[in-house]
Protein backbone atom coordinates (compact mmCIF):
# COMPACT_ATOMS: atom_id res chain seq x y z
CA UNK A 1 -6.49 4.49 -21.73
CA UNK A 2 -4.39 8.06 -22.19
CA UNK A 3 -1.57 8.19 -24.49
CA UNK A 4 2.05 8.91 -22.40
CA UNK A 5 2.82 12.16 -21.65
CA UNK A 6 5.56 14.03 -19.57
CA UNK A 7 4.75 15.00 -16.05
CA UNK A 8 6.88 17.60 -15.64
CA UNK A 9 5.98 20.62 -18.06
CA UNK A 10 8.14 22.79 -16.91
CA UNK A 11 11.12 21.07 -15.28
CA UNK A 12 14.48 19.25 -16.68
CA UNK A 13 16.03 17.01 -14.35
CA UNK A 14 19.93 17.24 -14.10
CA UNK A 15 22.61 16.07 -11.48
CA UNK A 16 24.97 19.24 -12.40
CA UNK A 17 24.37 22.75 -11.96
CA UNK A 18 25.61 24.90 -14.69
CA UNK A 19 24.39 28.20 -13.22
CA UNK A 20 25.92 28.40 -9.55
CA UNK A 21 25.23 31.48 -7.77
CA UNK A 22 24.14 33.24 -11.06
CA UNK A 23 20.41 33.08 -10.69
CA UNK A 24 17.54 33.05 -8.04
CA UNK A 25 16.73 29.62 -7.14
CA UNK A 26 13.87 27.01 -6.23
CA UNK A 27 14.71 25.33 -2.81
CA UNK A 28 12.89 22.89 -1.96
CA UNK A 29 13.53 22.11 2.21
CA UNK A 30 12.42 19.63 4.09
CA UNK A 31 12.38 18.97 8.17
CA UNK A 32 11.17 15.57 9.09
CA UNK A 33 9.55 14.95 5.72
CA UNK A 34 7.25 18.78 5.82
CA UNK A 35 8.03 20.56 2.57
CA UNK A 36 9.06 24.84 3.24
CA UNK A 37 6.62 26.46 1.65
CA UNK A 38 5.36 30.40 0.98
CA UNK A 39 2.14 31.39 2.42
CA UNK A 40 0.38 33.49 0.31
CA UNK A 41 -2.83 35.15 -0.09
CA UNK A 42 -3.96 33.28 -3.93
CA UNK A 43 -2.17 30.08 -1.93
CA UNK A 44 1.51 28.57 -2.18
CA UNK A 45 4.84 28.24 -3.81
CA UNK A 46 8.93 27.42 -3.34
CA UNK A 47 10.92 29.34 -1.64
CA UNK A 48 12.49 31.24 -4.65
CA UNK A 49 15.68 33.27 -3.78
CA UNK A 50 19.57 33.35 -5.23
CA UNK A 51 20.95 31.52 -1.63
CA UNK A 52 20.20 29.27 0.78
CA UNK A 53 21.23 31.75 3.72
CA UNK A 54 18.81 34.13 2.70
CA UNK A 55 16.34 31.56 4.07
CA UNK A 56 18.30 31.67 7.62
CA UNK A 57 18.26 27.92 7.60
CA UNK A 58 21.02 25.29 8.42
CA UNK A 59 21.79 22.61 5.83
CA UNK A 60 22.01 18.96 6.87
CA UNK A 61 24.11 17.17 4.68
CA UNK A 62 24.67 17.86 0.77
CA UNK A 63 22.86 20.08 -1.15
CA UNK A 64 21.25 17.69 -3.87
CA UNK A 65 20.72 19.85 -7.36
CA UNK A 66 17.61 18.50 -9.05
CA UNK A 67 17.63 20.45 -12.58
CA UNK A 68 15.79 23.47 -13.74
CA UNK A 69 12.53 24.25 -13.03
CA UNK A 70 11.13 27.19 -15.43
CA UNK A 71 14.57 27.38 -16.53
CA UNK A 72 15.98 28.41 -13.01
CA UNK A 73 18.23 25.97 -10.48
CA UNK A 74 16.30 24.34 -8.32
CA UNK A 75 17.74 22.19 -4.96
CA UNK A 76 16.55 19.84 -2.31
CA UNK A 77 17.97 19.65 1.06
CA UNK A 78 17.23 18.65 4.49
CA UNK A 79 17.29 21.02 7.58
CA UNK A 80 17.11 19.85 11.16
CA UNK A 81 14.13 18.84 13.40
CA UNK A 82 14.54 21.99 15.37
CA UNK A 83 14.54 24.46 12.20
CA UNK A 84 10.98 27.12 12.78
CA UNK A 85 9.11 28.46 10.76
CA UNK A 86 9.90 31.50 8.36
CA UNK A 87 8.45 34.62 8.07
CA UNK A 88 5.45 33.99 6.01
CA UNK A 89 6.79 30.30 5.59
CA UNK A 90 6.08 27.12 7.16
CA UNK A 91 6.77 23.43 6.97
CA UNK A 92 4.04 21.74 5.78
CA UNK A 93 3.68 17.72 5.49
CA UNK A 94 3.62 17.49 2.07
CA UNK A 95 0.47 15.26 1.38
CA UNK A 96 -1.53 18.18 2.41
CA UNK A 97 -0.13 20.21 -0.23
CA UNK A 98 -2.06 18.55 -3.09
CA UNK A 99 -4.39 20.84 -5.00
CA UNK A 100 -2.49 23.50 -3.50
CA UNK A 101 0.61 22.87 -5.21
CA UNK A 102 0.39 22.43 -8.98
CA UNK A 103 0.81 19.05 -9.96
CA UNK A 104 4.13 19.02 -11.78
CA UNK A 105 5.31 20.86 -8.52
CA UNK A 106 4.21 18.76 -6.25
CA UNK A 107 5.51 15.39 -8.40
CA UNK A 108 8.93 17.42 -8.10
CA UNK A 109 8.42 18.02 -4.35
CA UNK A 110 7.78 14.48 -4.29
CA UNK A 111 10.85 13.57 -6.29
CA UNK A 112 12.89 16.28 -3.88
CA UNK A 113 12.11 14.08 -1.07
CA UNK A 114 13.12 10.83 -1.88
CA UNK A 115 16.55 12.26 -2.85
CA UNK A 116 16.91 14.13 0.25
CA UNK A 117 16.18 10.48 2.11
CA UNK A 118 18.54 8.76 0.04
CA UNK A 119 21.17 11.11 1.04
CA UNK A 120 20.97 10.51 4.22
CA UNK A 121 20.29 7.01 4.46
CA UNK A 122 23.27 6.25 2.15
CA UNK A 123 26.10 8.40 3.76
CA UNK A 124 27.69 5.14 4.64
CA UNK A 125 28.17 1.96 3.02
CA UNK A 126 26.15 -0.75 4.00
CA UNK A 127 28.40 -3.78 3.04
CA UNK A 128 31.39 -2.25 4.82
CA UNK A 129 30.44 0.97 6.98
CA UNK A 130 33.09 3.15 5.09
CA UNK A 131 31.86 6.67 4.29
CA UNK A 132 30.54 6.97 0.58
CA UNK A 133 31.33 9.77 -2.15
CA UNK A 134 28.78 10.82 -4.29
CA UNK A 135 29.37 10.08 -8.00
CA UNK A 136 29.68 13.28 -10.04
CA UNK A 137 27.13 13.45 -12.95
CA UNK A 138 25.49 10.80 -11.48
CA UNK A 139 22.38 10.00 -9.00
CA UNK A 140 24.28 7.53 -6.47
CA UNK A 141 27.32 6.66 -4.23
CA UNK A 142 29.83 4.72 -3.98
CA UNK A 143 31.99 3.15 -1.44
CA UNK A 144 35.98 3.97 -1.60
CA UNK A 145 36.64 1.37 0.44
CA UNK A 146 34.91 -2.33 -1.23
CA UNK A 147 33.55 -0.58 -4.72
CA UNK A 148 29.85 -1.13 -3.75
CA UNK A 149 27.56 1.38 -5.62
CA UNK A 150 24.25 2.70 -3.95
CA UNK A 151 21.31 4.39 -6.56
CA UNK A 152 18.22 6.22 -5.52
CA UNK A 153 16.17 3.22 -3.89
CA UNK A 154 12.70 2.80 -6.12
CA UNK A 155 10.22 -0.36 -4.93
CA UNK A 156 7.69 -1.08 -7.40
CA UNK A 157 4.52 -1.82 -6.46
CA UNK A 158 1.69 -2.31 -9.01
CA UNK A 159 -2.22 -1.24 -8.35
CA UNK A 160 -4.48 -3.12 -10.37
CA UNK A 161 -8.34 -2.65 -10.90
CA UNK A 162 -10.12 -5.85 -11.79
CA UNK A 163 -13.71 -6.16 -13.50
CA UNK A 164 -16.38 -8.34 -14.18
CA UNK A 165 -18.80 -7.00 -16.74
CA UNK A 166 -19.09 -3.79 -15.71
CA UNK A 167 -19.01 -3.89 -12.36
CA UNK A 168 -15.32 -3.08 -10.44
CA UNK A 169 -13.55 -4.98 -7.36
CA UNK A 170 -13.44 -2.53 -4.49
CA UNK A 171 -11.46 -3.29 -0.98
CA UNK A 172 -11.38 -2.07 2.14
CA UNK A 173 -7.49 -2.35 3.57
CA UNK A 174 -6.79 -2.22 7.43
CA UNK A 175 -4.62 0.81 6.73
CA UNK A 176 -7.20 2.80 5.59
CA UNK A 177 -9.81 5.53 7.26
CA UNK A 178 -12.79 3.20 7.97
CA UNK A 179 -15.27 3.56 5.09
CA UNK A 180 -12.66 3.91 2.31
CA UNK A 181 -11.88 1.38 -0.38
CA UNK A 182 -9.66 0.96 -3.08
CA UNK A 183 -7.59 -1.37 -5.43
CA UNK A 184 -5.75 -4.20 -4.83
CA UNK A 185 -1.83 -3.60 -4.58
CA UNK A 186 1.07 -4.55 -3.62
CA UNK A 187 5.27 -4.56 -4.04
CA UNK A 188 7.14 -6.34 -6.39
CA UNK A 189 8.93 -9.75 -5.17
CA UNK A 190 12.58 -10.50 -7.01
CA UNK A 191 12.40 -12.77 -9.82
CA UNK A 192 8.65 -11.78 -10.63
CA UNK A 193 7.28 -9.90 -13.24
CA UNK A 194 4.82 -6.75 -12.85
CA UNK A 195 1.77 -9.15 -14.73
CA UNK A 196 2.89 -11.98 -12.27
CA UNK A 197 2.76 -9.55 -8.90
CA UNK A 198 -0.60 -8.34 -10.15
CA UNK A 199 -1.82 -12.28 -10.48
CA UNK A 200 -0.25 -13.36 -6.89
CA UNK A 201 -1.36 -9.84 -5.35
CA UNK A 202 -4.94 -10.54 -6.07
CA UNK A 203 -5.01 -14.26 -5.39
CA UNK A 204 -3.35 -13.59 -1.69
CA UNK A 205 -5.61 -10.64 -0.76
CA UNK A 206 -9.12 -11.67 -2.39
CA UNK A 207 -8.39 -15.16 -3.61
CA UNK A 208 -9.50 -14.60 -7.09
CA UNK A 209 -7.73 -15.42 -10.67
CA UNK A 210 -7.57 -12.85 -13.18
CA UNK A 211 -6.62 -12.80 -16.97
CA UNK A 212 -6.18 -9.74 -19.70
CA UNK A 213 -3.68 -7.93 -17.52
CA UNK A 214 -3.01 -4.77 -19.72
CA UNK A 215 -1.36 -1.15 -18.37
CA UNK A 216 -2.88 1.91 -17.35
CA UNK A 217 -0.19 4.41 -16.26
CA UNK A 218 2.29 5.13 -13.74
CA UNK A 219 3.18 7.17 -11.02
CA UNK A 220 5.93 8.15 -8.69
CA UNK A 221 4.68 7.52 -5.05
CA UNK A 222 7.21 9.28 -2.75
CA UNK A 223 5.77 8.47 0.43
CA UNK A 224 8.40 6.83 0.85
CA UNK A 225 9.93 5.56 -2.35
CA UNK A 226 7.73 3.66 -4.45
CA UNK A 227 6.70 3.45 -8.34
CA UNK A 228 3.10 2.69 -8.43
CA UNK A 229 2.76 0.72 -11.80
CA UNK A 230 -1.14 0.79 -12.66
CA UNK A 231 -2.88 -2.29 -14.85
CA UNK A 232 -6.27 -3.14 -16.04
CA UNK A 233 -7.71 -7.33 -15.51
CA UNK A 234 -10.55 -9.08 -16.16
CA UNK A 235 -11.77 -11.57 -13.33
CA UNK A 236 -11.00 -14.96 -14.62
CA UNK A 237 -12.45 -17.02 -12.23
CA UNK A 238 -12.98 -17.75 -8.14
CA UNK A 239 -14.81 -16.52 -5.27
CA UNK A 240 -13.85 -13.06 -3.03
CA UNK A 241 -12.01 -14.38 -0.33
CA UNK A 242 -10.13 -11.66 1.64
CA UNK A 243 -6.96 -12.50 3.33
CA UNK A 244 -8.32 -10.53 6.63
CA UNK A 245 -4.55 -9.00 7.16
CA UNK A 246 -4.74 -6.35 4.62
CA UNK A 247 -7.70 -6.70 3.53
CA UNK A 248 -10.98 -6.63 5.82
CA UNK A 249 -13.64 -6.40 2.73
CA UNK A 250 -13.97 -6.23 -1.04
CA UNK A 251 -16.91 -6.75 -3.43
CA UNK A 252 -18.14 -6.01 -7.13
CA UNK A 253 -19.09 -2.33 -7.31
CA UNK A 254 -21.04 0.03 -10.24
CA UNK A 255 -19.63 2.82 -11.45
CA UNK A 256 -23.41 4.32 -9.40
CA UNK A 257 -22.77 3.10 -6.91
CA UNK A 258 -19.26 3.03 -5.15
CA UNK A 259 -18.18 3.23 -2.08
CA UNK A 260 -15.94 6.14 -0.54
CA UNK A 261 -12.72 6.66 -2.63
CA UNK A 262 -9.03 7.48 -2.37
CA UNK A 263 -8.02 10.98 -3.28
CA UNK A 264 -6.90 11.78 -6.49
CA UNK A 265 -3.67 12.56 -5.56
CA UNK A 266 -3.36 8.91 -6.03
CA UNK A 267 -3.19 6.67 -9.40
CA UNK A 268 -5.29 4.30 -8.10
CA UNK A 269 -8.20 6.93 -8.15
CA UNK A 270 -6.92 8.16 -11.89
CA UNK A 271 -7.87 4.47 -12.73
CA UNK A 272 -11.51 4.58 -10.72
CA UNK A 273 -11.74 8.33 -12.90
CA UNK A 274 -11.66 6.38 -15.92
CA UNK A 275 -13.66 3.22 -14.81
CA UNK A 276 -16.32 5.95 -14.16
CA UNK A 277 -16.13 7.88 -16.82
CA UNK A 278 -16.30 4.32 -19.44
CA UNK A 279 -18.32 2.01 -17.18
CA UNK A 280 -21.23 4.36 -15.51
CA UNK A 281 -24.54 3.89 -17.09
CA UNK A 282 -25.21 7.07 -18.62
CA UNK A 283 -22.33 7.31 -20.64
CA UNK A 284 -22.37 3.73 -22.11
CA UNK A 285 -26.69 4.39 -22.73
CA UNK A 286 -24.77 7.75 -24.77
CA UNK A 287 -21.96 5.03 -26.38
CA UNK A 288 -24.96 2.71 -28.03
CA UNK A 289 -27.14 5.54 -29.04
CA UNK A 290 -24.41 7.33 -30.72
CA UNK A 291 -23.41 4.11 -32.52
CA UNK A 292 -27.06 3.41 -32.98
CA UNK A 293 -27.45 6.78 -35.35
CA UNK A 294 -24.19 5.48 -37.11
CA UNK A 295 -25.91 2.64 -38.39
């Protein structure tokens, strides 16, 4: 297992801008969920300039400051459906930007979006309709009218991989391309913890206990606003039985021989990375003979 570590190395998130107008900026627009991005030659980047008119885009709704990024402002906001393309920029759906956005970026993109989504699902207050006012210095709105408080919505959802010996449990769910497979997850329930939701997750899709539940690593899963909380089990006991809603197929795999994986824009295939890396045969035959010349 890795030790924790920051995402972000070069971003620090704020809700207040202390440099208005002062400095270029990072904007990071979106138009039904596609990210504006620079074409360039050696690939792409943020649109980096001191205003948003310079862009000769439209704002929908508030501008939503997210912090510095390499010690510059950077925003998210929301344009309309109808917005085009920019010279040498175009909106791009923003999965397809992994590997050609660096990582941290792309996290932040990710982060952009969800905020941008909140704002403009929470413009009015759900218990009473009144229009809310954003909170100054803080991520969230409230309601004049009745009090009620809205915060960036997060689900959890956790992603576990299982094993027995050394072989891994693999499944194919009925959302996925046809010959990939993956881990079992699924979203937190209230009143559950994240061990629990692992436990039930895995007995209601593949009808199998598990025991040793210990964590991997997170990530932030913006499509659309999830935390994906990764864990480690050991099958405990049953027999694969797949619930034939969301999952079709599972079975034990080797780390020699899996099937087609997820890709690693995803923490479930950061866990598979390191299932692989301790669990294929070459590396534990190098493990023993290394301990062997100990001895």
């Amino acid at each position: 297992m890795k030790s924790a570590e920051s995402i972000y190395k070069r971003y620090i998130p704020a809700t207040v801008c202390e440099q208005e107008g002062i400095s270029n900026t990072y904007w990071f627009v979106f138009s039904s969920n596609k990210l504006l991005v620079n074409i360039q030659k050696d690939g792409v980047s943020i649109p980096f300039v001191k205003t948003i008119e310079e862009l000769n885009i439209v704002p929908l709704g508030t501008q939503q400051y997210l912090g510095t990024l390499e010690g510059q402002p950077s925003y998210a906001l929301e344009v309309s459906e109808e917005s085009a393309d920019q010279d040498g920029m175009c909106f791009t759906d923003l999965r397809s930007l992994y590997g050609q956005l660096e990582e941290d970026i792309f996290i932040l993109a990710g982060k952009a979006l969800q905020i941008v989504n909140w704002d403009k699902n929470h413009k009015y207050c759900g218990g009473c309709g009144t229009e809310t006012v954003t909170i100054q210095g803080e991520r969230a709105k409230r309601c004049p009218k009745c009090g009620l408080i809205n915060y960036t919505q997060i689900c959890p959802a956790v992603i576990t991989a299982v094993l027995k010996g050394n072989k891994i449990l693999m499944a194919h769910n009925s959302s996925f391309t046809e010959n990939m497979y993956s881990l079992i997850a699924g979203f937190l329930e209230p009143g559950e913890t994240l061990e629990e939701c692992v436990q039930r997750e895995i007995m209601e899709e593949v009808g199998i206990k598990v025991k040793n539940i210990k964590y991997f690593g997170s990530q932030p899963w913006p499509f659309p606003n999830s935390m994906m909380i990764g864990y480690v089990a050991e099958y405990d006991s049953g027999e694969i039985l797949v619930d034939g809603v969301e999952i079709t197929e599972a079975g034990w795999y080797d780390a020699e021989n899996l099937p087609e994986l997820p890709t690693k824009i995803s923490i479930a295939r950061k866990i598979i990375d390191w299932y692989i890396h301790d669990y294929s045969q070459k590396n534990i035959t190098e493990h023993i003979d290394n301990n062997s010349e100990k001895l």
